[in-house]
Protein backbone atom coordinates (compact mmCIF):
# COMPACT_ATOMS: atom_id res chain seq x y z
CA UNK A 1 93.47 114.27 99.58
CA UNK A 2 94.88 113.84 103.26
CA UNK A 3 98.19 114.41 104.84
CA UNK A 4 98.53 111.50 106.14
CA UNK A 5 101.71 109.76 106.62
CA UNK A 6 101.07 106.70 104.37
CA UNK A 7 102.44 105.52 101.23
CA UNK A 8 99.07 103.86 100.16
CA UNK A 9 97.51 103.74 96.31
CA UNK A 10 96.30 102.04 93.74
CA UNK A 11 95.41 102.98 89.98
CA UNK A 12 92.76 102.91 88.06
CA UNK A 13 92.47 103.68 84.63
CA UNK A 14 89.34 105.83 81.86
CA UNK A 15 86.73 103.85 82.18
CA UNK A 16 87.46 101.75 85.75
CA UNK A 17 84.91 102.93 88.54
CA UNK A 18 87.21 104.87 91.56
CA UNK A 19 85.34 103.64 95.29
CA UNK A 20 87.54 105.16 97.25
CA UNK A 21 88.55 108.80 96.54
CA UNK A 22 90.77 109.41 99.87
CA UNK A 23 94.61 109.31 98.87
CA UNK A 24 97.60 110.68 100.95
CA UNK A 25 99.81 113.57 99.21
CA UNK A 26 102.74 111.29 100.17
CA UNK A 27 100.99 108.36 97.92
CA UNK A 28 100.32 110.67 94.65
CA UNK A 29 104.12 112.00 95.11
CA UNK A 30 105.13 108.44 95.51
CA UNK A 31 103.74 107.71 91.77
CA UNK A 32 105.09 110.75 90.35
CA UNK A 33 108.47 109.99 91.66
CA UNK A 34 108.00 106.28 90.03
CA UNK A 35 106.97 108.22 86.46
CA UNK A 36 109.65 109.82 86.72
CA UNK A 37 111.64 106.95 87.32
CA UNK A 38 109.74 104.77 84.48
CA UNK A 39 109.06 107.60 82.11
CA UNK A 40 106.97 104.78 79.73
CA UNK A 41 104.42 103.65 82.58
CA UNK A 42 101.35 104.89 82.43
CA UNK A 43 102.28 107.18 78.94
CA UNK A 44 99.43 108.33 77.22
CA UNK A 45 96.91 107.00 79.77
CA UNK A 46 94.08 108.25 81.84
CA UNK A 47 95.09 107.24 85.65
CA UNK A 48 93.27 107.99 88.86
CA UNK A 49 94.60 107.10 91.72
CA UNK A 50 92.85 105.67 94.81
CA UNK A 51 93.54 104.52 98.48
CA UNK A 52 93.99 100.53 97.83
CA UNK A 53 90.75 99.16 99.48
CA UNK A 54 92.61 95.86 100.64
């Protein structure tokens, strides 16, 4: 993880091949703050999360 000021991600789920493992704190408190918001996304799912290579 970095600390950089970015609000960068995308997920991947069991199974999908991660390329990039750098994500920003800000990005993985980003998604929780959307589960919490959307408490059905993502339920019961294996998610990584990734810096969005594009």
């Amino acid at each position: 993880m970095t600390n950089k000021d970015e609000v960068d991600y995308q997920k991947t789920k069991k199974g999908q091949q991660i390329t990039n493992t750098e994500v920003s704190r800000k990005s993985v408190a980003s998604y929780i703050y959307e589960l919490i918001k959307n408490p059905n996304e993502d339920l019961k799912e294996s998610i990584g999360l990734e810096k969005n290579r594009y």
